[in-house]
N, C-alpha and C. Protein backbone atom coordinates (compact mmCIF):
# COMPACT_ATOMS: atom_id res chain seq x y z
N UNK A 1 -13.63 6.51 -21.67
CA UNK A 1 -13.51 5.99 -23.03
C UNK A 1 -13.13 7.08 -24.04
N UNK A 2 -13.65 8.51 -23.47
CA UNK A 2 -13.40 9.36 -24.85
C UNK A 2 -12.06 10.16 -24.70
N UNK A 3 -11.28 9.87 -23.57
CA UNK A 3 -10.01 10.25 -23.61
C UNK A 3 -9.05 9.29 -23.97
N UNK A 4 -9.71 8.08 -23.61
CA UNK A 4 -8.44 6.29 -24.19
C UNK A 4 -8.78 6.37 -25.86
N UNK A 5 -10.07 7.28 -26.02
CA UNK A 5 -10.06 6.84 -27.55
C UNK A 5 -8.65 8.00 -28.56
N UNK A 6 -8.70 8.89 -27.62
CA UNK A 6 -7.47 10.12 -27.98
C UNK A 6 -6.66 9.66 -28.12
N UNK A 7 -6.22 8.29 -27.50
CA UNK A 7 -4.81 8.25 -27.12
C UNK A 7 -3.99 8.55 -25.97
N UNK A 8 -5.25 8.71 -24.85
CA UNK A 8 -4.47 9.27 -23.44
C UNK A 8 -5.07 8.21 -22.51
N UNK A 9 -3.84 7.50 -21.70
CA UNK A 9 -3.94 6.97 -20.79
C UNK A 9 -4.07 7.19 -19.61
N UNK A 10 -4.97 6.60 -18.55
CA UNK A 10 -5.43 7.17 -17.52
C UNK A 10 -4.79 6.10 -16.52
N UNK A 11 -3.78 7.35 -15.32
CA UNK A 11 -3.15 6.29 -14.64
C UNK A 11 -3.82 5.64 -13.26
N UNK A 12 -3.73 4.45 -13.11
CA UNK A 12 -4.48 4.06 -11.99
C UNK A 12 -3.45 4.45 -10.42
N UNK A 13 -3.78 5.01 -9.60
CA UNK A 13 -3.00 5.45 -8.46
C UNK A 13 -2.73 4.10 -7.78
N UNK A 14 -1.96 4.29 -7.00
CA UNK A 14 -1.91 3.42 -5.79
C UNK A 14 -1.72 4.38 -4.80
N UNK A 15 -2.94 3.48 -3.46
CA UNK A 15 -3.22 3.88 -2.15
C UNK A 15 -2.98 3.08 -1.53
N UNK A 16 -2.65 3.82 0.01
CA UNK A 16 -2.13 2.56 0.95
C UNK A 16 -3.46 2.95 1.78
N UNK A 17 -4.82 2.42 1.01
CA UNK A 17 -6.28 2.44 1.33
C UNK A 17 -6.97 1.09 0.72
N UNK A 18 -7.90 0.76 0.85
CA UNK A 18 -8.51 -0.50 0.67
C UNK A 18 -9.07 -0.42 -0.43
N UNK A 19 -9.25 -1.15 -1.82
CA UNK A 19 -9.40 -0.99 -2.53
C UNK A 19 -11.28 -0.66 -2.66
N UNK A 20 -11.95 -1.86 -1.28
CA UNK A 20 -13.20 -1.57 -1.28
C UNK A 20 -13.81 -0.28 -0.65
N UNK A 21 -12.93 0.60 -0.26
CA UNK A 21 -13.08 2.04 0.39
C UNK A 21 -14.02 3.09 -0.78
N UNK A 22 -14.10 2.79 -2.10
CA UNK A 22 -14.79 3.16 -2.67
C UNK A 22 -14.17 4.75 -3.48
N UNK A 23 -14.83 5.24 -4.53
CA UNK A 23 -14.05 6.06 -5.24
C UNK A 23 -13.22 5.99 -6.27
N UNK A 24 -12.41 6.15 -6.59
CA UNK A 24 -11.29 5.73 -7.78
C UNK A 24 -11.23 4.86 -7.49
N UNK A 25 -10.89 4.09 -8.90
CA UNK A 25 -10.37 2.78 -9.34
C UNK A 25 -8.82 2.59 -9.14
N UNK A 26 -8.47 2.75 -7.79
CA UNK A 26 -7.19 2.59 -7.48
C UNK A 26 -6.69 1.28 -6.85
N UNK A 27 -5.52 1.35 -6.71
CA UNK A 27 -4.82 -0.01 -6.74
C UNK A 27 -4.68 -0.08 -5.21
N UNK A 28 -5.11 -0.41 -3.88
CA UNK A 28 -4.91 -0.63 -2.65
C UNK A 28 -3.78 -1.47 -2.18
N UNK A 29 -3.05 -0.88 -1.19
CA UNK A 29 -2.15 -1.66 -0.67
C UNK A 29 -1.77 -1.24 0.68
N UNK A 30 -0.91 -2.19 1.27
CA UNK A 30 -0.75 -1.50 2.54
C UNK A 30 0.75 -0.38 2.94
N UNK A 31 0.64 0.25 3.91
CA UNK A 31 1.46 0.62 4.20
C UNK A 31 2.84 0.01 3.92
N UNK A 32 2.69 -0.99 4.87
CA UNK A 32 4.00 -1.57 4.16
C UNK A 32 4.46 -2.31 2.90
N UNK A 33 3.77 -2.21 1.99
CA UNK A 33 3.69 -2.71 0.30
C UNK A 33 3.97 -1.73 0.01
N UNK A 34 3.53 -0.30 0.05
CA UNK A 34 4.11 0.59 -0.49
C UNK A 34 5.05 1.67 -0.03
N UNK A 35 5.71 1.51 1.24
CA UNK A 35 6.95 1.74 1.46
C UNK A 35 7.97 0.50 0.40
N UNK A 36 7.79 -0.67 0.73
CA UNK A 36 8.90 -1.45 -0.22
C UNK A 36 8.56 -1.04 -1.95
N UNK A 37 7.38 -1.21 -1.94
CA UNK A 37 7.11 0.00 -3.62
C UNK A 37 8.24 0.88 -3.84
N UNK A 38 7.92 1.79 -3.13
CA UNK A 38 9.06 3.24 -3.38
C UNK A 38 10.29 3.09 -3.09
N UNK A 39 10.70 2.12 -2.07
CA UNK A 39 12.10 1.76 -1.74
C UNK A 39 12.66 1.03 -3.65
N UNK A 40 11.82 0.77 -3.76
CA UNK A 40 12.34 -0.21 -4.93
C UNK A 40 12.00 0.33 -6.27
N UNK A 41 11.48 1.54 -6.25
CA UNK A 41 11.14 2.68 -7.25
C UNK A 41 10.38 2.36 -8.20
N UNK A 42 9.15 1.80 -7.64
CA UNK A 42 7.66 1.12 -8.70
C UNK A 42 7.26 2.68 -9.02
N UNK A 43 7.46 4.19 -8.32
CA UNK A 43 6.88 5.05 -8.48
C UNK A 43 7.61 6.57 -8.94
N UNK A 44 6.78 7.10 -10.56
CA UNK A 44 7.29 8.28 -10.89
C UNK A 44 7.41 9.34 -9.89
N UNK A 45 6.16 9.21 -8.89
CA UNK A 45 5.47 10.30 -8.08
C UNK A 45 5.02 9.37 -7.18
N UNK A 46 5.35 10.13 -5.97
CA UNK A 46 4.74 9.44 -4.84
C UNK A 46 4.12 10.57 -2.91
N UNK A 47 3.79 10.78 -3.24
CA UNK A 47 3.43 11.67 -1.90
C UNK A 47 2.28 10.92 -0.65
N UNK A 48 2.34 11.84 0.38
CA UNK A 48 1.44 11.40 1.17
C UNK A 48 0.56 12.86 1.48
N UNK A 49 -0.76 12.55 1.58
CA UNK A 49 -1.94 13.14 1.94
C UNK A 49 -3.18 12.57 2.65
N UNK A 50 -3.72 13.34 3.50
CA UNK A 50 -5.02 12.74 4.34
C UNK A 50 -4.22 11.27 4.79
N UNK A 51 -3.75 11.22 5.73
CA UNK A 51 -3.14 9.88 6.63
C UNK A 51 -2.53 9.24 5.28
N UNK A 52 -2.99 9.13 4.29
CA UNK A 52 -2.37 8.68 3.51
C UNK A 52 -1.31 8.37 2.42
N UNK A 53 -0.96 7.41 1.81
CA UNK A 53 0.47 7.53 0.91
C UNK A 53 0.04 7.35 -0.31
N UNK A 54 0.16 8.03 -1.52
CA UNK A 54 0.07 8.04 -2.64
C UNK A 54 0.95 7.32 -4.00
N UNK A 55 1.25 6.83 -5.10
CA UNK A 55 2.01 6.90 -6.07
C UNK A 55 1.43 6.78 -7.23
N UNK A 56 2.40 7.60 -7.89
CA UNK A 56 1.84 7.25 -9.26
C UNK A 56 2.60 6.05 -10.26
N UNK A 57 2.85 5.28 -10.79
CA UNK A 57 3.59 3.90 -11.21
C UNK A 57 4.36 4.52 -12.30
N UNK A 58 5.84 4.15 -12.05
CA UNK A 58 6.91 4.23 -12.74
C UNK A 58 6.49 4.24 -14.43
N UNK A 59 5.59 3.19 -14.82
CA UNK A 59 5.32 2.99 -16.39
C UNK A 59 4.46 4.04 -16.89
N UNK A 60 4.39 5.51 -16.39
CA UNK A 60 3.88 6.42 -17.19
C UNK A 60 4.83 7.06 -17.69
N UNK A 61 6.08 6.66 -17.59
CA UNK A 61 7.76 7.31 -17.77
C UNK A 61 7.83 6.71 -19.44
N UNK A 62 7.37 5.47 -19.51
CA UNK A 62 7.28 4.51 -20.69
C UNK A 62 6.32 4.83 -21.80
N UNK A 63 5.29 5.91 -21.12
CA UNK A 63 4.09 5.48 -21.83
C UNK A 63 4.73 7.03 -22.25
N UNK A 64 5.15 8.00 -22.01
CA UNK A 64 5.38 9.70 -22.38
C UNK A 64 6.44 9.25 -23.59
N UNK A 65 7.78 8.60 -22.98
CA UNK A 65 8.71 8.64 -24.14
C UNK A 65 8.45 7.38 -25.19
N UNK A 66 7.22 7.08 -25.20
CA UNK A 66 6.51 6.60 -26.59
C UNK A 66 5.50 7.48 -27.09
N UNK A 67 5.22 8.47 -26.28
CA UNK A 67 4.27 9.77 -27.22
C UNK A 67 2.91 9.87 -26.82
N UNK A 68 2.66 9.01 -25.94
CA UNK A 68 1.52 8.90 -25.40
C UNK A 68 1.16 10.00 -24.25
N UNK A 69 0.32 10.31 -24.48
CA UNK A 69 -0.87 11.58 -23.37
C UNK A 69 -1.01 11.05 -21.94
N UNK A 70 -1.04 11.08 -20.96
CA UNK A 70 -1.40 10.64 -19.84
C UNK A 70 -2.16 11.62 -18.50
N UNK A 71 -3.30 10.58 -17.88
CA UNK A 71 -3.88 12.00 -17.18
C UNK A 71 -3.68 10.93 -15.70
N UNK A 72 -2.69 11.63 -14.98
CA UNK A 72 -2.88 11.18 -13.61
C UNK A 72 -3.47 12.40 -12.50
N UNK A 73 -4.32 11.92 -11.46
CA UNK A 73 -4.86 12.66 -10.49
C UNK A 73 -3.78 12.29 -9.43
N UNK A 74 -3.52 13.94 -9.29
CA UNK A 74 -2.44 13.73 -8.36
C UNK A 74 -2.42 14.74 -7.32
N UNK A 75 -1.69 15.51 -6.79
CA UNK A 75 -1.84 15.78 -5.65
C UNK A 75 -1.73 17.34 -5.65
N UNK A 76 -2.35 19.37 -5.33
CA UNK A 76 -1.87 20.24 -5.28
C UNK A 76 -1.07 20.39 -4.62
N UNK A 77 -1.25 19.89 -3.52
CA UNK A 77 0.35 19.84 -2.18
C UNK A 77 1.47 19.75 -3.18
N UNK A 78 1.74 18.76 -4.16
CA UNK A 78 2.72 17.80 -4.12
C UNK A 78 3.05 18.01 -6.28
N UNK A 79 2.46 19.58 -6.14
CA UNK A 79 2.35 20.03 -8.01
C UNK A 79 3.65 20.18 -8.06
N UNK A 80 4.18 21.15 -6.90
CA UNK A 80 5.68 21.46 -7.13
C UNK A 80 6.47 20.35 -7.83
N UNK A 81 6.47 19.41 -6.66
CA UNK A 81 7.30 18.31 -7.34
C UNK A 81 6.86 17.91 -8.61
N UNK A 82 5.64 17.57 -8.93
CA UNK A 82 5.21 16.75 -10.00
C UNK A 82 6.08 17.67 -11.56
N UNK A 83 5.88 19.18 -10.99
CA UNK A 83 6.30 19.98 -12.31
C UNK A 83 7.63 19.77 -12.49
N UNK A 84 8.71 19.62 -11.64
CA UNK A 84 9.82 19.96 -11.29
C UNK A 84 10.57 18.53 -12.46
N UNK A 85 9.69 17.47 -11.96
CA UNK A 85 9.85 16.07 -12.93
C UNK A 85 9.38 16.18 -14.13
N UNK A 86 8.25 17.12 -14.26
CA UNK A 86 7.49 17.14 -15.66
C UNK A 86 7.27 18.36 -16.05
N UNK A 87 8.26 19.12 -16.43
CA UNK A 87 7.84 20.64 -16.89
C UNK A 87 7.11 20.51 -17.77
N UNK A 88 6.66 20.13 -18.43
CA UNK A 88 5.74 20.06 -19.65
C UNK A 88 4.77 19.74 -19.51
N UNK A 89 4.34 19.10 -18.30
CA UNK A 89 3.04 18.95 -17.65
C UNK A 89 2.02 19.92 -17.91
N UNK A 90 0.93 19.24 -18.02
CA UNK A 90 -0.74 20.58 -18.10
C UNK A 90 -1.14 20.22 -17.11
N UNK A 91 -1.72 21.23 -16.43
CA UNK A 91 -2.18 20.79 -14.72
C UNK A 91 -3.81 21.60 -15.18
N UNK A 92 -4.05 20.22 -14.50
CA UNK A 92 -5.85 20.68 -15.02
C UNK A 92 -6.46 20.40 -13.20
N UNK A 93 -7.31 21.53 -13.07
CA UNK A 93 -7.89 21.84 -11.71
C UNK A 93 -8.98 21.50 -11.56
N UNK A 94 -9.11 20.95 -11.11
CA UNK A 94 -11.10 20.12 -10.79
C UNK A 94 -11.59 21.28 -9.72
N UNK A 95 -12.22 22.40 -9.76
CA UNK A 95 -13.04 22.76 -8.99
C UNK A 95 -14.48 22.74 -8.19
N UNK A 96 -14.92 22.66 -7.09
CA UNK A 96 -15.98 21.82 -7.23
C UNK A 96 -16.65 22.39 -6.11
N UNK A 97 -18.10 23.04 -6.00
CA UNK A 97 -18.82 24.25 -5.08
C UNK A 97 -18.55 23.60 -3.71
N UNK A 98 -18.33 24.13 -2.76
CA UNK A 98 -17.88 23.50 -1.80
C UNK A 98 -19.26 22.47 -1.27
N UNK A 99 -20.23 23.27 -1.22
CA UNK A 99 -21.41 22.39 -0.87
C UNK A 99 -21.96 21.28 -1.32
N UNK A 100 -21.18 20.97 -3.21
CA UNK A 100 -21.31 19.99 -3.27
C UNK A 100 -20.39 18.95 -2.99
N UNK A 101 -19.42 19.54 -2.61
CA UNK A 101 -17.78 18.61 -1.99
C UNK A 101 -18.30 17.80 -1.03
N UNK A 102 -18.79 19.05 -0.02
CA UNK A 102 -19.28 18.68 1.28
C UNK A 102 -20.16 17.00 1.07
N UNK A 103 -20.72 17.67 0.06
CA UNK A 103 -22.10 16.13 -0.25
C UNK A 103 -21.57 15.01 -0.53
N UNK A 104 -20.93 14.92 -1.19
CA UNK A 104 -19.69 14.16 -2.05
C UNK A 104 -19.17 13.33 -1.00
N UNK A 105 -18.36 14.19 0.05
CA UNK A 105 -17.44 13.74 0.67
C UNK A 105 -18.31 12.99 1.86
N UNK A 106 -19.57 13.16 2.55
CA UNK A 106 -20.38 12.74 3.21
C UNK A 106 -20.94 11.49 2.94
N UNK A 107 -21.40 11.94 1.60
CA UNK A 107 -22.06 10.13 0.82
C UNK A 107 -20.85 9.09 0.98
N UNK A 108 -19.53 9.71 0.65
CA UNK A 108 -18.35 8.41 0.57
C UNK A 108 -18.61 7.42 1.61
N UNK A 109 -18.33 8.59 2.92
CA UNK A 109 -18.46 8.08 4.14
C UNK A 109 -16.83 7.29 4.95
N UNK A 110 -16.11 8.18 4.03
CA UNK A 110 -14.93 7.65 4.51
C UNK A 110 -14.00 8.67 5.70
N UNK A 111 -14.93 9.60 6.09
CA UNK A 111 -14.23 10.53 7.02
C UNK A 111 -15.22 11.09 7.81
N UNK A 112 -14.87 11.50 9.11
CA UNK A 112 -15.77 11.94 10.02
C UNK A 112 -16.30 13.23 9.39
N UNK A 113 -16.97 14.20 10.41
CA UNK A 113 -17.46 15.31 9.85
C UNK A 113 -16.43 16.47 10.40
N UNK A 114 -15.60 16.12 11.12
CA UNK A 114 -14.43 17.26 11.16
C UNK A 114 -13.37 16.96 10.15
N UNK A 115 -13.02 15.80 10.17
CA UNK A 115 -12.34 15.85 8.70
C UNK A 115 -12.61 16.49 7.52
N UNK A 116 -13.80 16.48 7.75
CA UNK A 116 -14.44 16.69 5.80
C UNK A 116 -14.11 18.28 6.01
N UNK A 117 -14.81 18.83 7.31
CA UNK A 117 -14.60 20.44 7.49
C UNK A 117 -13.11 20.79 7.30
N UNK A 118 -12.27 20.02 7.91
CA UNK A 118 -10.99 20.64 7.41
C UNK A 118 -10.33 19.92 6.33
N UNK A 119 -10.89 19.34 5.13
CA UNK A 119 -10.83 19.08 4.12
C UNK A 119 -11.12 19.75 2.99
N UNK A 120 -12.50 20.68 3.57
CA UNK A 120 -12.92 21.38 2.56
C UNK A 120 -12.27 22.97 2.96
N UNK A 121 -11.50 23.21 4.20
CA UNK A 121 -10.79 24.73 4.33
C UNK A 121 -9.64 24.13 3.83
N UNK A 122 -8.83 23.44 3.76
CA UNK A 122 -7.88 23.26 3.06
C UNK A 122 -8.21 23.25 1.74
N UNK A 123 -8.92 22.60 1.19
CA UNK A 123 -9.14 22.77 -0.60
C UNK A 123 -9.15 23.78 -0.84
N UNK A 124 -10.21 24.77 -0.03
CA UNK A 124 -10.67 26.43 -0.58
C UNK A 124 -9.17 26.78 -0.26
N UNK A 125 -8.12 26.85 0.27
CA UNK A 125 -6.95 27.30 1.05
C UNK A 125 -6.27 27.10 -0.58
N UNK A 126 -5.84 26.01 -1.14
CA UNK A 126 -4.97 25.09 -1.77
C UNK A 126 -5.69 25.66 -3.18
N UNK A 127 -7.11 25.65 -3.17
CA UNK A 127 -7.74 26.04 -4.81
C UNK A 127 -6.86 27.97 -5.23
N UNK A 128 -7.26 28.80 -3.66
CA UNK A 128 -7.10 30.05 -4.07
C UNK A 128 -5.57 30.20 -4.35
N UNK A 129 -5.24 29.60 -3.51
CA UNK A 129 -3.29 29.51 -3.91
C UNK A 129 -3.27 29.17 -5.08
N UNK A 130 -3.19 28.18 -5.35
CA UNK A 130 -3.12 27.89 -6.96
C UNK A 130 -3.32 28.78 -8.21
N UNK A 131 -5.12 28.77 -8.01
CA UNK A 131 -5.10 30.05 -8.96
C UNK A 131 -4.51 31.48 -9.17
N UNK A 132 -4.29 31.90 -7.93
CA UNK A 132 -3.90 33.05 -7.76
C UNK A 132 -2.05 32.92 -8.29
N UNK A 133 -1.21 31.83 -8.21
CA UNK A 133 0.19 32.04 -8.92
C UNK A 133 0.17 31.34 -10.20
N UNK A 134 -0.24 30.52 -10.59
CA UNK A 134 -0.96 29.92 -11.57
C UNK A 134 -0.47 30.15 -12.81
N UNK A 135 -0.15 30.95 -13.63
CA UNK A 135 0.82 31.58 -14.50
C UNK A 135 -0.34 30.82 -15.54
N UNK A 136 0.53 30.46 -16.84
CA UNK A 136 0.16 29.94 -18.07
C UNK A 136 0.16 28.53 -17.48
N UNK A 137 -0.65 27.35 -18.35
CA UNK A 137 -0.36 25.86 -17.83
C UNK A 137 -1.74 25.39 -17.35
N UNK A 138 -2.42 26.05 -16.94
CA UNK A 138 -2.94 25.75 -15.91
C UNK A 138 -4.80 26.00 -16.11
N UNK A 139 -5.52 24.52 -16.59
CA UNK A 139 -6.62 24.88 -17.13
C UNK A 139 -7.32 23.71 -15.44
N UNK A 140 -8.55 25.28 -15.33
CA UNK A 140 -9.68 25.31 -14.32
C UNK A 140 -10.74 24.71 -15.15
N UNK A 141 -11.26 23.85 -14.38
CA UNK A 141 -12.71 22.94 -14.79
C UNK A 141 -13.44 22.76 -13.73
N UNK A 142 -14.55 23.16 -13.51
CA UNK A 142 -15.84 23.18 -12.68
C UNK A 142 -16.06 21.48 -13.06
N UNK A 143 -16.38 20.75 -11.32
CA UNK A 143 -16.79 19.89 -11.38
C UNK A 143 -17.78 19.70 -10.59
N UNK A 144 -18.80 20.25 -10.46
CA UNK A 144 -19.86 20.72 -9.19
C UNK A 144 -21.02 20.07 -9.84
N UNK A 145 -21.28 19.63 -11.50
CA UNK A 145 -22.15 19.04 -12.11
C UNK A 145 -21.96 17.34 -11.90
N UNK A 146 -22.79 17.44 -12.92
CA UNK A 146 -22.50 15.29 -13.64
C UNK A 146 -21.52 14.94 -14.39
N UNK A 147 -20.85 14.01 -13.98
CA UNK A 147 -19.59 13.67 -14.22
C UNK A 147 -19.34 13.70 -16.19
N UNK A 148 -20.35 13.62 -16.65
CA UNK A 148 -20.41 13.33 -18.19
C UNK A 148 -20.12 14.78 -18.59
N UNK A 149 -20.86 15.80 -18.22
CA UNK A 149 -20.09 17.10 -17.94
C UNK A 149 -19.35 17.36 -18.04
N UNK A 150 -18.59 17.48 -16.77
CA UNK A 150 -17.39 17.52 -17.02
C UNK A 150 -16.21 16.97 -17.85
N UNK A 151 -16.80 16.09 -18.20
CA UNK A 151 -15.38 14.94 -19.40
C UNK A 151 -16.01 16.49 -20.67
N UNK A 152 -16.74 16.07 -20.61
CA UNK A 152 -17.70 16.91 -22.06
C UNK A 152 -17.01 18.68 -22.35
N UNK A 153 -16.98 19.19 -20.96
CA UNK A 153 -16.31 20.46 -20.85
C UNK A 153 -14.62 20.22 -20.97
N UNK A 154 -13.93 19.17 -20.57
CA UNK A 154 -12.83 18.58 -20.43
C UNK A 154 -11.99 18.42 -21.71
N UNK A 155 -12.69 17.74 -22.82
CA UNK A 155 -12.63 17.78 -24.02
C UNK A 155 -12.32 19.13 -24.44
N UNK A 156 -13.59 19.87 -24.63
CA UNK A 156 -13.89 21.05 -25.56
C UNK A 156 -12.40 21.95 -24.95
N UNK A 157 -12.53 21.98 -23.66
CA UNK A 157 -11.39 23.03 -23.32
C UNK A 157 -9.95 22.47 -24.15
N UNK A 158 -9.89 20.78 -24.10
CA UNK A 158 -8.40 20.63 -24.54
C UNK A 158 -7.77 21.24 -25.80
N UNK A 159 -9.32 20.99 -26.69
CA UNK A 159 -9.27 20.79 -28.51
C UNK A 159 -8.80 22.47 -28.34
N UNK A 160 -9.79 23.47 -26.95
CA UNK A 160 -9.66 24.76 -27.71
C UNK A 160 -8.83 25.50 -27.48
N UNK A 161 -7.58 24.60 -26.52
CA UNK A 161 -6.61 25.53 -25.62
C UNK A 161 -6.86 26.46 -24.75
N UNK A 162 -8.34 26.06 -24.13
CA UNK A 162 -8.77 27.62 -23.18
C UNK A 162 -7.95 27.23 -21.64
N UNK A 163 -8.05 28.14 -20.86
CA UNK A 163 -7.17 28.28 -20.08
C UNK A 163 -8.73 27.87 -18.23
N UNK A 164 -9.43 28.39 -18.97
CA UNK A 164 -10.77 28.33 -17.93
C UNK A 164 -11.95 27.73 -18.92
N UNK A 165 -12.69 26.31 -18.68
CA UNK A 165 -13.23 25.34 -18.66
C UNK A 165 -14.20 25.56 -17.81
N UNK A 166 -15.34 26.58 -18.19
CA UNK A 166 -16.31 26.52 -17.91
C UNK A 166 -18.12 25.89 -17.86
């Protein structure tokens, strides 16, 4: 609510995952719904990660060149591209202690326990890359707390232009 009250729209993803799989409020579909999706270009951004296929919906193209803010969760694999379409993009980094990832990702219950292990060496893999070329652009936010937190730290960093969101 306190980012829709800004004026920034929050985009809902589509997954070719079940909508009752739990987690984001994303739009579920199947594999083959969202191959004909992208064949037919419903999507600004579209990648695949963890078995899965991602997009982000064409109408955030609509919502920028009317002036509007937009925060989509999207993919580090897949920043290159996202920047390459959106140089002007702010890429904001959710960091998050691995042990509580671990917890996180256990309670979901949507992946075995070797998945999650090589879920969480890839993140630590994908977090240190990042930061480490990272240039200007690019604001770090600890998300290892309560979610109110973080919006709360999320804010303060935007208003103050800090670069690390502690």
């Amino acid at each position: 609510p306190q980012l829709a009250e800004r004026g920034c729209r929050i985009v809902r993803r589509v997954i070719t995952r079940s909508a009752e799989a739990g987690g984001e409020a994303a739009h579920g579909v199947s594999a083959e719904q969202f191959a004909v999706m992208r064949t037919e270009g419903a999507f600004a951004l579209s990648w695949q990660a963890n078995g899965l296929s991602y997009g982000i919906p064409r109408e955030i193209d609509d919502w920028l060149a009317a002036g509007d803010d937009v925060l989509v969760n999207g993919s580090r694999a897949h920043l290159a591209q996202a920047h390459a379409r959106y140089p002007q993009m702010l890429v904001l980094l959710l960091t998050v202690d691995q042990g509580v990832l671990r917890q996180r990702l256990i309670a979901r219950g949507r992946e075995l326990p070797a998945d999650i292990e090589e879920r969480l060496a890839r993140n630590a893999r994908f977090t240190q890359e990042l930061i480490a070329g990272s240039g200007s652009g690019l604001f770090v936010l600890d998300n290892s707390g309560p979610l109110e937190h973080t919006v709360e730290r999320l804010l303060h960093c935007l208003d103050a232009g800090h670069s690390v969101c502690a």
